[in-house]
N, C-alpha and C. Protein backbone atom coordinates (compact mmCIF):
# COMPACT_ATOMS: atom_id res chain seq x y z
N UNK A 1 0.84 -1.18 0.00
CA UNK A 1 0.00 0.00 0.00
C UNK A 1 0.89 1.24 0.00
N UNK A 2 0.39 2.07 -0.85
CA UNK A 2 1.71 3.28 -1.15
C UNK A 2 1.23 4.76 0.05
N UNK A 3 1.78 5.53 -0.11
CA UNK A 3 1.68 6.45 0.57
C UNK A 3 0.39 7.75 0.42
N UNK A 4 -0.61 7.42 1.15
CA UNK A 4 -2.26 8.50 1.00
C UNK A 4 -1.51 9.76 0.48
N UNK A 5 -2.42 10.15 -0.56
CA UNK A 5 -2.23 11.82 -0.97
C UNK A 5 -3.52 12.67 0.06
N UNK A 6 -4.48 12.03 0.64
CA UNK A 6 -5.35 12.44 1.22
C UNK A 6 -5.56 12.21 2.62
N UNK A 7 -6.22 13.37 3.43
CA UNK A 7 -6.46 13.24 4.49
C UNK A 7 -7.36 11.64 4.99
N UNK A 8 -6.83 11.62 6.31
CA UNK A 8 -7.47 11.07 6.83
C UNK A 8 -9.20 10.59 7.03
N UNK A 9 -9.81 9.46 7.06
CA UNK A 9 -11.10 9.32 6.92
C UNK A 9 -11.69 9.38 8.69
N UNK A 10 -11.84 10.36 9.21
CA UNK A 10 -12.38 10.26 10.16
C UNK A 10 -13.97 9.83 10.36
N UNK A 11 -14.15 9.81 9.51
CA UNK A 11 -15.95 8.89 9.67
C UNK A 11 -15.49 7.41 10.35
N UNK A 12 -14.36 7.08 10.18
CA UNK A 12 -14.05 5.71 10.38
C UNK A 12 -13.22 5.79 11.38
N UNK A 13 -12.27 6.64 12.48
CA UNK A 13 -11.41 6.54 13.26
C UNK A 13 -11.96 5.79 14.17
N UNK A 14 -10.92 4.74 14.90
CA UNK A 14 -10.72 3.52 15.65
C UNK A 14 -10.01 3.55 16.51
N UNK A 15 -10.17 4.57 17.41
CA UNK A 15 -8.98 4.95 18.46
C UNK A 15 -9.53 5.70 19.64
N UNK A 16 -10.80 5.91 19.10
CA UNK A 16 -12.06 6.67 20.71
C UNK A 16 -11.58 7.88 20.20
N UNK A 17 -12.51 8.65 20.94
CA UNK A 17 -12.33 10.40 21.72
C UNK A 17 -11.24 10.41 21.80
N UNK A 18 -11.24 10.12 23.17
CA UNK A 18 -9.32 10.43 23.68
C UNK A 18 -8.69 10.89 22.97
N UNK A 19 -8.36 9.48 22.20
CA UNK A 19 -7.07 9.71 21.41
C UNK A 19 -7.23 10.78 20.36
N UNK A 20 -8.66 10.91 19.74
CA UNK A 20 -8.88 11.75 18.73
C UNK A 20 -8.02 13.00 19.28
N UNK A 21 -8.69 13.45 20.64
CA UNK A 21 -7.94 14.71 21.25
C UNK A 21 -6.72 14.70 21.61
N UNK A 22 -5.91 13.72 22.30
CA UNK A 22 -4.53 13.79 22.13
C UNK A 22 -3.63 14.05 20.90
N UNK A 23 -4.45 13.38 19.85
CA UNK A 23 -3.54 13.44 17.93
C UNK A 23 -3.71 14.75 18.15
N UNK A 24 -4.99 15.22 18.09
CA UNK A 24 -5.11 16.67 17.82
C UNK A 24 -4.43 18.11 18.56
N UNK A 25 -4.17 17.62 19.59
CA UNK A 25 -3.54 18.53 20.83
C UNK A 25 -2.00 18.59 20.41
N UNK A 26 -1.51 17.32 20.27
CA UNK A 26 -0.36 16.98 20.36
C UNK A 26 0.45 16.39 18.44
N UNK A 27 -0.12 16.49 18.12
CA UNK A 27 0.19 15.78 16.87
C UNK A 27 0.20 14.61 16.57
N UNK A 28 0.78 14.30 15.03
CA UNK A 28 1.25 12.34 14.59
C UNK A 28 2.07 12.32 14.69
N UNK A 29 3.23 11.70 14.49
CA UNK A 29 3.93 11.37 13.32
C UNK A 29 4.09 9.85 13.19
N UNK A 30 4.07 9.55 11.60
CA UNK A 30 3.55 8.26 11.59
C UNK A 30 4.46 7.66 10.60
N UNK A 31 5.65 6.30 11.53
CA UNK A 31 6.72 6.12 10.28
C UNK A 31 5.95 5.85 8.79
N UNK A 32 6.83 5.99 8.29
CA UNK A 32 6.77 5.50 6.83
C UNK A 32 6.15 6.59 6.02
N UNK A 33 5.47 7.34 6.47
CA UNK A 33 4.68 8.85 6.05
C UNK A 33 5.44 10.02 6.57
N UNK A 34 5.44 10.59 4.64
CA UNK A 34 5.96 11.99 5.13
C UNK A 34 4.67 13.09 5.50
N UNK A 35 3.71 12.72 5.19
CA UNK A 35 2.39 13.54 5.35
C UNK A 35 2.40 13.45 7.24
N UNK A 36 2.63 14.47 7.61
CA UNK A 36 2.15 14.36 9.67
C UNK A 36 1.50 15.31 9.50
N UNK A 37 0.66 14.51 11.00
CA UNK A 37 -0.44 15.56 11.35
C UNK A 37 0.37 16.65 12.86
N UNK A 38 0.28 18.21 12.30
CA UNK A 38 0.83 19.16 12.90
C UNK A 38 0.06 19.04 14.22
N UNK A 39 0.56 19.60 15.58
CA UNK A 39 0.03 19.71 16.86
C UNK A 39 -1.18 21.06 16.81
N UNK A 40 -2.11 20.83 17.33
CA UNK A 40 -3.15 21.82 16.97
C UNK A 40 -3.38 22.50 18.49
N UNK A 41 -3.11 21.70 19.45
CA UNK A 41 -3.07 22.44 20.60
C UNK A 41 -2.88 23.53 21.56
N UNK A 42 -1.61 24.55 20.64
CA UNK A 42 -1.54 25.77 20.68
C UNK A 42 -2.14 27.19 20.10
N UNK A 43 -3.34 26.46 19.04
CA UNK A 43 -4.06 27.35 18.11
C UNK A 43 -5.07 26.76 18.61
N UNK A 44 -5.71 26.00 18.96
CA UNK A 44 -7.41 25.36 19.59
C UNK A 44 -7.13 25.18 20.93
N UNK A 45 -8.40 25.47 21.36
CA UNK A 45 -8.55 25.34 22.98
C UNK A 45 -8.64 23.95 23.40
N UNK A 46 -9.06 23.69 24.41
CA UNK A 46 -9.53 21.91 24.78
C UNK A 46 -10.43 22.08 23.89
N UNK A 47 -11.70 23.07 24.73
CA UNK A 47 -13.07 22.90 24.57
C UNK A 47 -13.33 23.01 23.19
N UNK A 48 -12.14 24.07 21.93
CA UNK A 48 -12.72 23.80 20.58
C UNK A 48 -12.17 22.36 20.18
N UNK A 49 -11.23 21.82 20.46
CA UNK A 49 -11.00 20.09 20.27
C UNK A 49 -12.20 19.64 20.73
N UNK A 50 -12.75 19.44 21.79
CA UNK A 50 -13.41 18.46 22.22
C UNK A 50 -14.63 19.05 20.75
N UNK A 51 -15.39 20.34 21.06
CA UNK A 51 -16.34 20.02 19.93
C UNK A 51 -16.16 19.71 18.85
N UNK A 52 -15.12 19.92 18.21
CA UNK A 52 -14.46 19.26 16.64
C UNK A 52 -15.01 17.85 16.92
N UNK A 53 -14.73 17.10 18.00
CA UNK A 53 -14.15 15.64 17.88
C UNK A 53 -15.98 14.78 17.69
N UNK A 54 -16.59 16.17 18.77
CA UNK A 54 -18.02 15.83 19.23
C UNK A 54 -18.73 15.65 17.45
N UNK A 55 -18.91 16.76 16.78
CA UNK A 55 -19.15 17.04 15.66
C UNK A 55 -18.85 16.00 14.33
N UNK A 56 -17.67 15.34 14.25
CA UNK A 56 -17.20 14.44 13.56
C UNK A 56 -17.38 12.98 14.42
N UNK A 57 -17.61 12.70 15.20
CA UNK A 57 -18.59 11.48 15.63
C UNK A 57 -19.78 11.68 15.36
N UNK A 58 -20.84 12.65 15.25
CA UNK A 58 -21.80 12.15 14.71
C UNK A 58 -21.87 12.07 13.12
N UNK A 59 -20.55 12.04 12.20
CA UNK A 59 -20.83 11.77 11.33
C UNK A 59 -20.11 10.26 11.22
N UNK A 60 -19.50 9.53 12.22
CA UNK A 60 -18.86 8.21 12.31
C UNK A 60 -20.12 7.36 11.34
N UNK A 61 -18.88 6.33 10.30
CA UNK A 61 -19.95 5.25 10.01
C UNK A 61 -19.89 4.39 11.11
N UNK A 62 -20.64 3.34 10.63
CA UNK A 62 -21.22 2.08 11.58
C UNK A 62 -19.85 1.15 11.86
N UNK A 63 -19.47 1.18 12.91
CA UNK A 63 -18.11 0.13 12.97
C UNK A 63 -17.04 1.55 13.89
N UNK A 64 -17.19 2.49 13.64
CA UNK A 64 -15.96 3.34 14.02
C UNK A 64 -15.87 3.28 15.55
N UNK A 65 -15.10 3.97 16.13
CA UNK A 65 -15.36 3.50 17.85
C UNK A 65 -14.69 4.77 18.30
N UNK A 66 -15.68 5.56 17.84
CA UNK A 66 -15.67 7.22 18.72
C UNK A 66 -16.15 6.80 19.93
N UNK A 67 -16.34 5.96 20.48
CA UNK A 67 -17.49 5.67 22.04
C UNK A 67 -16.20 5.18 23.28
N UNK A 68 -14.58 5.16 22.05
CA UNK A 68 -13.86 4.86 22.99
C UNK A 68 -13.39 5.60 24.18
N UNK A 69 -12.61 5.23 25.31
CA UNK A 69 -12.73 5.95 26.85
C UNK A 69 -11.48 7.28 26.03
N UNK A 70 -12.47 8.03 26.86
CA UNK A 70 -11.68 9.50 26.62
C UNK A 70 -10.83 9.65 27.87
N UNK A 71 -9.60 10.23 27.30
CA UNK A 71 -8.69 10.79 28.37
C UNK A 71 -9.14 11.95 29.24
């Protein structure tokens, strides 16, 4: 499998809340990819993370596991 030209499918993320907000706070970086996801935590608050994360779970398909334990 070669390297995504495209963002991430978050309808489908498999990693809970939490983590959604930790990637997002804190950044990726993910071997083998030069595409990383930048730390957003110094330009967004908690509370605008948390509603981002709120907002894009209700568009999760069936199978994703936004319901995971949040940090």
């Amino acid at each position: 499998m070669g390297e995504r030209g495209a963002a991430a499918d978050l309808r489908v993320f498999n990693k809970g809340f939490g983590k959604f907000v930790e990637i997002v706070k804190n950044g990726r970086d993910v071997p083998a990819r030069t595409a990383k996801m930048p730390p957003w935590g110094g330009v967004l608050s908690d509370q605008q993370i948390y509603q981002i994360g709120a907002y894009v779970e209700t568009l999760a398909k069936e199978g994703a596991n936004w319901k995971g334990p949040a940090n």
